[in-house]
PDB file of N, CA and C in Angstrom:
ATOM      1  N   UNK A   1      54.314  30.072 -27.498  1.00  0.00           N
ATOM      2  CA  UNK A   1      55.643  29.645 -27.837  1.00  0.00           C
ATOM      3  C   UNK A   1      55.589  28.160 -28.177  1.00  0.00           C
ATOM      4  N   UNK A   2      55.916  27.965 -28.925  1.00  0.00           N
ATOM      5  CA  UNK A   2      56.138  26.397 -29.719  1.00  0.00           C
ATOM      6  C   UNK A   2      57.661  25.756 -29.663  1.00  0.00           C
ATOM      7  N   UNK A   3      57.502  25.055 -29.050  1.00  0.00           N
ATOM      8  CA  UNK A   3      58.970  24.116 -29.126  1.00  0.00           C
ATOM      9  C   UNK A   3      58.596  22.652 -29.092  1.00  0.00           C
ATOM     10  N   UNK A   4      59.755  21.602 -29.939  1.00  0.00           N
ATOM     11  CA  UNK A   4      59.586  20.372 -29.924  1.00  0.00           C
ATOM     12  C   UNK A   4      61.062  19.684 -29.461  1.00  0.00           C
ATOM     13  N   UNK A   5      60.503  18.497 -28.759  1.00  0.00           N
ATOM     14  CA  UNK A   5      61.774  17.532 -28.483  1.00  0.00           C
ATOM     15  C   UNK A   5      61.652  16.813 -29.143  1.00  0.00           C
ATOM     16  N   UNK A   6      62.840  16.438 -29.384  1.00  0.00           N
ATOM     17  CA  UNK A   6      62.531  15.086 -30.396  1.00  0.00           C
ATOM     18  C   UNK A   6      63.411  13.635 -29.985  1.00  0.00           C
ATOM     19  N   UNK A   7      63.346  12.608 -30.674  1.00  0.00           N
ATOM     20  CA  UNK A   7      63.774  11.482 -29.833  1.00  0.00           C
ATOM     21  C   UNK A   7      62.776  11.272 -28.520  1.00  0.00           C
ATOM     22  N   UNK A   8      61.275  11.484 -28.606  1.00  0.00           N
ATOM     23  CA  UNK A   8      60.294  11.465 -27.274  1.00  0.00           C
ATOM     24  C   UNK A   8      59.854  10.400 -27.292  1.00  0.00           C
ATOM     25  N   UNK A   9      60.395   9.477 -25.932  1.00  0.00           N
ATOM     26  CA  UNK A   9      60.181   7.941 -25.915  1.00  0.00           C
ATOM     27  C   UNK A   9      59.022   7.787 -24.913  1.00  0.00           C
ATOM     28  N   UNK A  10      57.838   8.965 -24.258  1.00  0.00           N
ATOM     29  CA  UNK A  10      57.283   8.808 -23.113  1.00  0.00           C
ATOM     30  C   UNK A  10      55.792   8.948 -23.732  1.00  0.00           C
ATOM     31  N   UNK A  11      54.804   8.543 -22.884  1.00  0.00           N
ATOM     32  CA  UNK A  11      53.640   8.891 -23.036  1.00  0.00           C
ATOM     33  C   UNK A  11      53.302  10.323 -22.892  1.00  0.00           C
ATOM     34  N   UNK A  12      53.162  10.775 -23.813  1.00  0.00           N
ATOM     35  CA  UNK A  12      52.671  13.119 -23.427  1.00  0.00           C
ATOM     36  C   UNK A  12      52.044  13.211 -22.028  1.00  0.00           C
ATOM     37  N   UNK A  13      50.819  12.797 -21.977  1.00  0.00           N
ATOM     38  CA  UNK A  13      50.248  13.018 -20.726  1.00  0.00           C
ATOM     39  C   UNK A  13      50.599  13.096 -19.604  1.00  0.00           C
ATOM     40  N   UNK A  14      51.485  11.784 -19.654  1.00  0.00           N
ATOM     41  CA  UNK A  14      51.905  11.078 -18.237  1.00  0.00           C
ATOM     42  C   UNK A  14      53.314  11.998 -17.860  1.00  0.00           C
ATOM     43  N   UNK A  15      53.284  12.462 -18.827  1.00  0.00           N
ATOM     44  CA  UNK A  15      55.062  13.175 -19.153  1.00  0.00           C
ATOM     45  C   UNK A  15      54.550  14.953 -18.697  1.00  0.00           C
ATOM     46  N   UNK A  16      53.714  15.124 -18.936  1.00  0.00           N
ATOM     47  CA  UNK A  16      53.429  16.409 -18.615  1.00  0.00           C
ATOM     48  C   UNK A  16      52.337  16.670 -17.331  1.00  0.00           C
ATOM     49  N   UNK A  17      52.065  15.726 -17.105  1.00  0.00           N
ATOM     50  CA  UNK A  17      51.529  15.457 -15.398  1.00  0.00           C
ATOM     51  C   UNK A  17      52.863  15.744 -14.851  1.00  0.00           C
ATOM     52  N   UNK A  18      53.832  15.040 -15.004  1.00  0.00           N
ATOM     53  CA  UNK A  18      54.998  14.645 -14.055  1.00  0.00           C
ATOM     54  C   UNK A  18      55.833  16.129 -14.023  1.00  0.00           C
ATOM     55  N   UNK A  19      55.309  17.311 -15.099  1.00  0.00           N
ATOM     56  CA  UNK A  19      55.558  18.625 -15.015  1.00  0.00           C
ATOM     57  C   UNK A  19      54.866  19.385 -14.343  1.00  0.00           C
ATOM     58  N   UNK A  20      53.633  18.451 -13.193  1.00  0.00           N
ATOM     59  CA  UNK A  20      52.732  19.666 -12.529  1.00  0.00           C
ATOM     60  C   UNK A  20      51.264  19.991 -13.580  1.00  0.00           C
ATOM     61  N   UNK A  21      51.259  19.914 -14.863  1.00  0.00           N
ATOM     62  CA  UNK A  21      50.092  19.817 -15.942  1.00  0.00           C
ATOM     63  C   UNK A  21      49.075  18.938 -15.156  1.00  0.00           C
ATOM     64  N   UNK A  22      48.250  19.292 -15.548  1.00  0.00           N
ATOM     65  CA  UNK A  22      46.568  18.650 -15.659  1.00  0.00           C
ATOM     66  C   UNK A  22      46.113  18.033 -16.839  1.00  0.00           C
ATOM     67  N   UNK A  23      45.884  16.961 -17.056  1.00  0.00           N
ATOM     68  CA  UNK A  23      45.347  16.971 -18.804  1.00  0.00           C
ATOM     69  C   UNK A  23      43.492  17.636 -18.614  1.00  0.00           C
ATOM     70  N   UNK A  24      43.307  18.279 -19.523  1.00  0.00           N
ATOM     71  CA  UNK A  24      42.108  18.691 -19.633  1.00  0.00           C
ATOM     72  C   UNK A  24      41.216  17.844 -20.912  1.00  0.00           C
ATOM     73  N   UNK A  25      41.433  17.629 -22.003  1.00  0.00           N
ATOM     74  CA  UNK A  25      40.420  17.458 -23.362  1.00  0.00           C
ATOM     75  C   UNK A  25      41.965  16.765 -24.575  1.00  0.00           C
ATOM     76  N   UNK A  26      41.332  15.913 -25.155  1.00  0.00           N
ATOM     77  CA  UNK A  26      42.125  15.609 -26.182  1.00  0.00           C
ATOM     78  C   UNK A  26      41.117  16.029 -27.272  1.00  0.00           C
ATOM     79  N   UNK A  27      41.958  16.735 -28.590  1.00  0.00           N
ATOM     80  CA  UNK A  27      41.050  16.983 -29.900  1.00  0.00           C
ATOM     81  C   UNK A  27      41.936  16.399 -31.140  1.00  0.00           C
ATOM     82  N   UNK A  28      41.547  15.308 -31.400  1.00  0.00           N
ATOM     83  CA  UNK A  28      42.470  14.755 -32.560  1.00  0.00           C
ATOM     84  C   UNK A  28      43.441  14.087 -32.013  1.00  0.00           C
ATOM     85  N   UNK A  29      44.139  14.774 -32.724  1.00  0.00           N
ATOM     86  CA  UNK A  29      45.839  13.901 -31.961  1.00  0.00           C
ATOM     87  C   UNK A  29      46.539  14.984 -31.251  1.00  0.00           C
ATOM     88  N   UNK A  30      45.762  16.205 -30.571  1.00  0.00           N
ATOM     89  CA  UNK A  30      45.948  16.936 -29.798  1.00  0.00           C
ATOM     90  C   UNK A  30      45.324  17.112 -28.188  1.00  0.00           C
ATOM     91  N   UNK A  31      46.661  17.220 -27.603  1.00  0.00           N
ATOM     92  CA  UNK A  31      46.124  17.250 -26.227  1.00  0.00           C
ATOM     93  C   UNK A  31      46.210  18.923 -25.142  1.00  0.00           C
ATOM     94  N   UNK A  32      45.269  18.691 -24.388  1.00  0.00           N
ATOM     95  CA  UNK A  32      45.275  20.117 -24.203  1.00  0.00           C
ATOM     96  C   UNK A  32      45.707  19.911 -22.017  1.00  0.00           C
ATOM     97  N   UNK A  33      46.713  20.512 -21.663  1.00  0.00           N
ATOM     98  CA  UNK A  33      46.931  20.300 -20.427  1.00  0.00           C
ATOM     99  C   UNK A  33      47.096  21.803 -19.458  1.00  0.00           C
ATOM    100  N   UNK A  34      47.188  21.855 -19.073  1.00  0.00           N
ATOM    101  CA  UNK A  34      46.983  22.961 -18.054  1.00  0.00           C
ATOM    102  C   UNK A  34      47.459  23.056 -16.691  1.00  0.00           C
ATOM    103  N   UNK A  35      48.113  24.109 -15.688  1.00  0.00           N
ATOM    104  CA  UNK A  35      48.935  23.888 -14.748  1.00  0.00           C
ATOM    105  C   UNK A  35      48.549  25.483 -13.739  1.00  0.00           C
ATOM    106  N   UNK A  36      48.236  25.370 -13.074  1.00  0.00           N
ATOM    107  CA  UNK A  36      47.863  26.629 -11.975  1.00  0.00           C
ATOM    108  C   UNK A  36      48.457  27.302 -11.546  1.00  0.00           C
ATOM    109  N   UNK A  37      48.445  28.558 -11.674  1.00  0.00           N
ATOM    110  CA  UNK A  37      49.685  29.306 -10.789  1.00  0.00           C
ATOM    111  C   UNK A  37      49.066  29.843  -9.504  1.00  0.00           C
ATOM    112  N   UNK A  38      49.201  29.775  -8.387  1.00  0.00           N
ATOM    113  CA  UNK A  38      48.759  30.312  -7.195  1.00  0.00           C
ATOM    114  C   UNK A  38      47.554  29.796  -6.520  1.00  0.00           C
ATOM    115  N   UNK A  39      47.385  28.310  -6.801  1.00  0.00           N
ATOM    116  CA  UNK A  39      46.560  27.720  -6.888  1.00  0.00           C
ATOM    117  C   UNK A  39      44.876  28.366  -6.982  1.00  0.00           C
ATOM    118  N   UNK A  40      44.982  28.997  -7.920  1.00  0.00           N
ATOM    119  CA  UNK A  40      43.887  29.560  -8.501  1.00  0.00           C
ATOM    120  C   UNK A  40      43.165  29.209  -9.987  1.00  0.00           C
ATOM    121  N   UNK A  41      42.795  28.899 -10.244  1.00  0.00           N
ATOM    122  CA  UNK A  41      42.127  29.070 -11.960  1.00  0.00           C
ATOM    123  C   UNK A  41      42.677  29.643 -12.762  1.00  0.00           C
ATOM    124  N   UNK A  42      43.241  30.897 -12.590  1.00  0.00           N
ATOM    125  CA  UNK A  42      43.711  32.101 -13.682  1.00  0.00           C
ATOM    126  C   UNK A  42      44.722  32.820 -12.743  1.00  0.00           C
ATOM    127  N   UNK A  43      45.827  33.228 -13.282  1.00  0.00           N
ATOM    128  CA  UNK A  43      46.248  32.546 -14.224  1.00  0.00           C
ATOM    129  C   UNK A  43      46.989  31.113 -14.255  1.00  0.00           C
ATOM    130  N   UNK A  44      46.864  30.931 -15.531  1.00  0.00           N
ATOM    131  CA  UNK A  44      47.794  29.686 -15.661  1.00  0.00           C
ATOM    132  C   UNK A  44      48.223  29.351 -17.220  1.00  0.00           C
ATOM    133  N   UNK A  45      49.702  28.267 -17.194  1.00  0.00           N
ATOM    134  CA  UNK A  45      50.415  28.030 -18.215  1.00  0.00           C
ATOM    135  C   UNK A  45      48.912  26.747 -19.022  1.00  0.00           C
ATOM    136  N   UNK A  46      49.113  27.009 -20.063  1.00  0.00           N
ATOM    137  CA  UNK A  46      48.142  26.269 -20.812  1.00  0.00           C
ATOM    138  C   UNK A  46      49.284  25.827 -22.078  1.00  0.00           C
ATOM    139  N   UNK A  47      49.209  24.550 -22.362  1.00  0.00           N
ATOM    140  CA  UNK A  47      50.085  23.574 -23.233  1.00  0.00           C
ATOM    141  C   UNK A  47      48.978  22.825 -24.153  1.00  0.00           C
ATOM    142  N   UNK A  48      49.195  22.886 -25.629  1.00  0.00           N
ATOM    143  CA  UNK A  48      48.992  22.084 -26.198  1.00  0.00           C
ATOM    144  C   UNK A  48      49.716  21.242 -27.005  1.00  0.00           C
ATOM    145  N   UNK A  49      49.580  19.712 -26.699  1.00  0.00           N
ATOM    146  CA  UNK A  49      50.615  18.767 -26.810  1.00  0.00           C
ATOM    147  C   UNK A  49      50.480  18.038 -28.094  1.00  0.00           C
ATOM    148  N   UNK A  50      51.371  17.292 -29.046  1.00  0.00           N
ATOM    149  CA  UNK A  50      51.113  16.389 -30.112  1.00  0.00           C
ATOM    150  C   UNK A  50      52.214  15.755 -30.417  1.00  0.00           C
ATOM    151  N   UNK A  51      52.505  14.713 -30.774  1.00  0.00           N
ATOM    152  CA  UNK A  51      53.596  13.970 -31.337  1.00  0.00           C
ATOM    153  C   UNK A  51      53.341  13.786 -32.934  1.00  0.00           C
ATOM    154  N   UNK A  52      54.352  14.066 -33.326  1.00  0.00           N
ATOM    155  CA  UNK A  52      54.704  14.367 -34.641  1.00  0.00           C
ATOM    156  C   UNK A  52      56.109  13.432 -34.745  1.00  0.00           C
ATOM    157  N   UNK A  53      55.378  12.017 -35.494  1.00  0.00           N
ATOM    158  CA  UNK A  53      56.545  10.904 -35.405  1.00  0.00           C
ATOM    159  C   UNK A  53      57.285  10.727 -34.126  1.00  0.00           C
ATOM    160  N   UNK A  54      58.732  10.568 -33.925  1.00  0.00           N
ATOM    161  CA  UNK A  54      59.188  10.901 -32.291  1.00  0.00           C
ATOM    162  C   UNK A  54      59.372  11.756 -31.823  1.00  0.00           C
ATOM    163  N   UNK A  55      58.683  13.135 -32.626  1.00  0.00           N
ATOM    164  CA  UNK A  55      58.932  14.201 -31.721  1.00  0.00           C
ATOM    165  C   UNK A  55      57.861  14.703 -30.591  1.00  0.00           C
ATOM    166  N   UNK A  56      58.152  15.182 -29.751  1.00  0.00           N
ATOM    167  CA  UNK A  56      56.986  15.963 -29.210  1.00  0.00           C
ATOM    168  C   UNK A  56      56.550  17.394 -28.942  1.00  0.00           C
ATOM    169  N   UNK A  57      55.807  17.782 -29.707  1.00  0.00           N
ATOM    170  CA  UNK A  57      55.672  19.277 -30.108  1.00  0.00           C
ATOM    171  C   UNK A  57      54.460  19.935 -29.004  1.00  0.00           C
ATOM    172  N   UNK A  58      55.317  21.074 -28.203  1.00  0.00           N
ATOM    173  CA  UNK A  58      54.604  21.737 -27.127  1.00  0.00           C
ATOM    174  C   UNK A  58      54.566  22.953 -27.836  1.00  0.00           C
ATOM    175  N   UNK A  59      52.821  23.483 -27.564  1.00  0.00           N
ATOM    176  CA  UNK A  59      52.876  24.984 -27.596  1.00  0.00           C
ATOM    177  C   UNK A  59      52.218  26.021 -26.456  1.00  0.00           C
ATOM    178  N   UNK A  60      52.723  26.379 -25.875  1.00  0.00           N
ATOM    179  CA  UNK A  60      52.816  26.621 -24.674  1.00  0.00           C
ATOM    180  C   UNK A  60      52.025  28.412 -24.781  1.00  0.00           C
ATOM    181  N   UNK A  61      51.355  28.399 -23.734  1.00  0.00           N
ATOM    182  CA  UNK A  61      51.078  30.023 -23.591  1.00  0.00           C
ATOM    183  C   UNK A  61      50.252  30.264 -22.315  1.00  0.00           C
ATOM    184  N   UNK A  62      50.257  31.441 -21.511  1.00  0.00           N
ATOM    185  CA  UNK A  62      49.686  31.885 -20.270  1.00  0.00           C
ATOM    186  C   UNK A  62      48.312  32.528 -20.450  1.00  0.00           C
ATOM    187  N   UNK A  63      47.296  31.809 -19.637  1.00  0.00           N
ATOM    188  CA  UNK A  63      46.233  32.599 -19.357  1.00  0.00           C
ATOM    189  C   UNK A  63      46.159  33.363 -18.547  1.00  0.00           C
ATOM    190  N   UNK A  64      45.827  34.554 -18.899  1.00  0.00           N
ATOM    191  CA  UNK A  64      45.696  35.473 -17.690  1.00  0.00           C
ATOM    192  C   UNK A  64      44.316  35.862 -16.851  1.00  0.00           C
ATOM    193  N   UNK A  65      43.129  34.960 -17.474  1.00  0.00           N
ATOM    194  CA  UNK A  65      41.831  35.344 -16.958  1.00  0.00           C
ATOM    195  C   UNK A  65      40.713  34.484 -18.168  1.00  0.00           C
ATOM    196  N   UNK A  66      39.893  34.089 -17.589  1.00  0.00           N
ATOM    197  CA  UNK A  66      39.218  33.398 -18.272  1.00  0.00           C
ATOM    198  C   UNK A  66      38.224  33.852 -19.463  1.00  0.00           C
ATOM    199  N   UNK A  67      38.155  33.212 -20.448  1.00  0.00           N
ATOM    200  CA  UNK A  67      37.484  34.035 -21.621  1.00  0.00           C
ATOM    201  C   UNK A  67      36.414  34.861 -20.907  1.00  0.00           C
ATOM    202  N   UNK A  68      35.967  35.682 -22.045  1.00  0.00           N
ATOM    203  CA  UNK A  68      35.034  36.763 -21.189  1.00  0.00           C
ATOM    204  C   UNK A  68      34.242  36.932 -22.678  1.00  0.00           C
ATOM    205  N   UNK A  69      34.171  36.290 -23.598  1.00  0.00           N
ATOM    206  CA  UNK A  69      33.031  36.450 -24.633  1.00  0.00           C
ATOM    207  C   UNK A  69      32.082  35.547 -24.777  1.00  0.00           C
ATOM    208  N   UNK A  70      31.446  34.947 -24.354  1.00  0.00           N
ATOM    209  CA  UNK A  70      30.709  33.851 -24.388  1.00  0.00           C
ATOM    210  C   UNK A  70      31.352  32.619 -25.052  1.00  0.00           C
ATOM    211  N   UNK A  71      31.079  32.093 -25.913  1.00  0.00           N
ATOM    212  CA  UNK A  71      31.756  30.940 -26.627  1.00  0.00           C
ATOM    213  C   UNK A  71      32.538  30.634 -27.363  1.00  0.00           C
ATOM    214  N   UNK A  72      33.219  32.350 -27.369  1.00  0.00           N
ATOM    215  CA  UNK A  72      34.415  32.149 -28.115  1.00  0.00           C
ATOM    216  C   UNK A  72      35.666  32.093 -27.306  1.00  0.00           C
ATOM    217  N   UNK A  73      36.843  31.632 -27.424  1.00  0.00           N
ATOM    218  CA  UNK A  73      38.183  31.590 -27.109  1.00  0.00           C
ATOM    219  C   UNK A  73      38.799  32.612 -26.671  1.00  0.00           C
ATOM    220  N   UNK A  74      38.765  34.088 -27.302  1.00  0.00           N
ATOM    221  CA  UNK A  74      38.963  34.975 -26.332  1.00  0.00           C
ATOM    222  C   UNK A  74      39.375  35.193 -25.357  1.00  0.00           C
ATOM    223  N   UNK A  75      41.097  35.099 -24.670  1.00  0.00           N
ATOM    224  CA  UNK A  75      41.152  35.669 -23.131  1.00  0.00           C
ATOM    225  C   UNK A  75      42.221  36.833 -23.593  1.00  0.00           C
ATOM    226  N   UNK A  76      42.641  36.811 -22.320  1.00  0.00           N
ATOM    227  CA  UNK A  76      44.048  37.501 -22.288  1.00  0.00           C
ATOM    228  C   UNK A  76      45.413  36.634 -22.182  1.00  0.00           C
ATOM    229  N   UNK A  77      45.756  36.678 -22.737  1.00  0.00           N
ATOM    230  CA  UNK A  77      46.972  35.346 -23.124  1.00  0.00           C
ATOM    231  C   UNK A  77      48.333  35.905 -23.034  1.00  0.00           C
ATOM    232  N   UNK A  78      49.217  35.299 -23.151  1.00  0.00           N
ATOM    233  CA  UNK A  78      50.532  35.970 -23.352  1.00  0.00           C
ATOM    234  C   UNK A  78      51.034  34.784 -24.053  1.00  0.00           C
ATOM    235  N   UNK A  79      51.807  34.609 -25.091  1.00  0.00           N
ATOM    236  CA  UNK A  79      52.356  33.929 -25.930  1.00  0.00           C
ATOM    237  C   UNK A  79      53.753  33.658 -26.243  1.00  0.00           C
ATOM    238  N   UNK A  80      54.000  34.856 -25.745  1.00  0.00           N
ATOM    239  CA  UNK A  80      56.285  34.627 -25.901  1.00  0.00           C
ATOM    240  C   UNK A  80      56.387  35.584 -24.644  1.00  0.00           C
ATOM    241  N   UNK A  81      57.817  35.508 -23.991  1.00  0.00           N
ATOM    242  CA  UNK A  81      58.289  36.218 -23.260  1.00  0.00           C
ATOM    243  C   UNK A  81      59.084  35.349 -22.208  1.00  0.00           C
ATOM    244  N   UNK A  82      59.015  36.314 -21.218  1.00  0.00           N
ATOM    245  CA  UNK A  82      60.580  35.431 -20.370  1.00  0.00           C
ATOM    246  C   UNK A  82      59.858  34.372 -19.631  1.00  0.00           C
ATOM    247  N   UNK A  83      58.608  34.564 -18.968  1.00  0.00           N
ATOM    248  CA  UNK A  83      57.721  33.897 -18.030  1.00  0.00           C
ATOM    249  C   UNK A  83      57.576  32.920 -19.137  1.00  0.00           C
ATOM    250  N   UNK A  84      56.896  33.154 -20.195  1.00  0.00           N
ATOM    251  CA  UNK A  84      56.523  31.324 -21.114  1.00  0.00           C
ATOM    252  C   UNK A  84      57.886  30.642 -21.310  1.00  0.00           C
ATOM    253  N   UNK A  85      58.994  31.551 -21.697  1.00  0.00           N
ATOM    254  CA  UNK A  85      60.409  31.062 -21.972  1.00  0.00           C
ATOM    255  C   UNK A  85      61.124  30.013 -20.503  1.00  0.00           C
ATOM    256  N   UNK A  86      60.996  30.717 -19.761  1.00  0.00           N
ATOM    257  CA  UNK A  86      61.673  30.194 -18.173  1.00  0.00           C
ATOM    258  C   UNK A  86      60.347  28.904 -18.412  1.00  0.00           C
ATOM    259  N   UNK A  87      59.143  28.831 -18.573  1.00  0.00           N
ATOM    260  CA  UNK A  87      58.756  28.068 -18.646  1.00  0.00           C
ATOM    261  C   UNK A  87      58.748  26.473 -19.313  1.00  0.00           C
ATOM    262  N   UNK A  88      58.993  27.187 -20.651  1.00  0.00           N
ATOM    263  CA  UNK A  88      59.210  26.041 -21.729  1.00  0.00           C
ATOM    264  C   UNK A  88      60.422  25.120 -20.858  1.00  0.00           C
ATOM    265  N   UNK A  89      61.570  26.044 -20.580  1.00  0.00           N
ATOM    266  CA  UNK A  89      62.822  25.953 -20.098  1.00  0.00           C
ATOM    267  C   UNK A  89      62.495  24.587 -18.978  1.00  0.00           C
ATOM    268  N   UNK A  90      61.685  25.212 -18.358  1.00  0.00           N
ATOM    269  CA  UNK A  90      61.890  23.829 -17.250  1.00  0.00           C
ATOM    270  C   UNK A  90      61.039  22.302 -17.258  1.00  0.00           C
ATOM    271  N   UNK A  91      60.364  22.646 -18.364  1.00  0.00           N
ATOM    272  CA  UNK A  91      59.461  21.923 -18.998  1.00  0.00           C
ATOM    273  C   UNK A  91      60.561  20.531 -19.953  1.00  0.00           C
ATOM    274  N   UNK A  92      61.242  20.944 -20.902  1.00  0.00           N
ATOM    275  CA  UNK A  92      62.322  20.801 -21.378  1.00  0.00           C
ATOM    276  C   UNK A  92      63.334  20.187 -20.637  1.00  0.00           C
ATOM    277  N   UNK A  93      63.771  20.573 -19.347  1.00  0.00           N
ATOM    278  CA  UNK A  93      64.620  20.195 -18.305  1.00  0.00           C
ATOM    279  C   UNK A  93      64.093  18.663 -18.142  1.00  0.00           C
ATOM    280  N   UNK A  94      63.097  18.395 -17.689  1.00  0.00           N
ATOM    281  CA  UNK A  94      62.241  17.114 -17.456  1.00  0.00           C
ATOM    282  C   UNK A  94      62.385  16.588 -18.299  1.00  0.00           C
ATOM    283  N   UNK A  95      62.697  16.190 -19.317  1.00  0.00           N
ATOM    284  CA  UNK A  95      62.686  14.904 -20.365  1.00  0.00           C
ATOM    285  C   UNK A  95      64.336  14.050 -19.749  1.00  0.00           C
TER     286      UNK A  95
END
């Protein structure tokens, strides 16, 4: 699920720490953060972050288990629904 705020006057990182996120890897002008559910590894909400002028564009989606093909990307994901939605939702709330 992809959503952007716009008018985003904060640092991403520091802004999505303060949501419980982890930052993991920046690639470009993309950041990749991550947040645990059950304090376990898997699953968990996985965010990738970017600012696009003052906006800040989240795309948000759930891992459900860690890749399982060797080096490719591959998991079980979930991408829209009420759990990423309630998510975005409170994510959103925080600004």
């Amino acid at each position: 699920m992809k959503s952007t705020i716009t008018d985003f006057k904060k640092n991403p990182v520091d802004f999505l720490r303060s949501c419980g996120y982890a930052f993991d890897r920046q690639t470009g002008e993309e950041w990749s953060c991550m947040r645990r559910l059950a304090g376990l590894d898997y699953p968990r909400f996985h965010a990738y972050i970017k600012l696009d002028g003052s906006s800040l564009v989240i795309n948000l989606h759930l891992d459900q288990k860690k890749p399982s093909y060797g080096t490719n990307h591959a998991h079980s994901g979930e991408y829209d629904g009420e759990i990423i939605e309630r998510e975005m939702e409170r994510i959103r709330g925080r600004t």
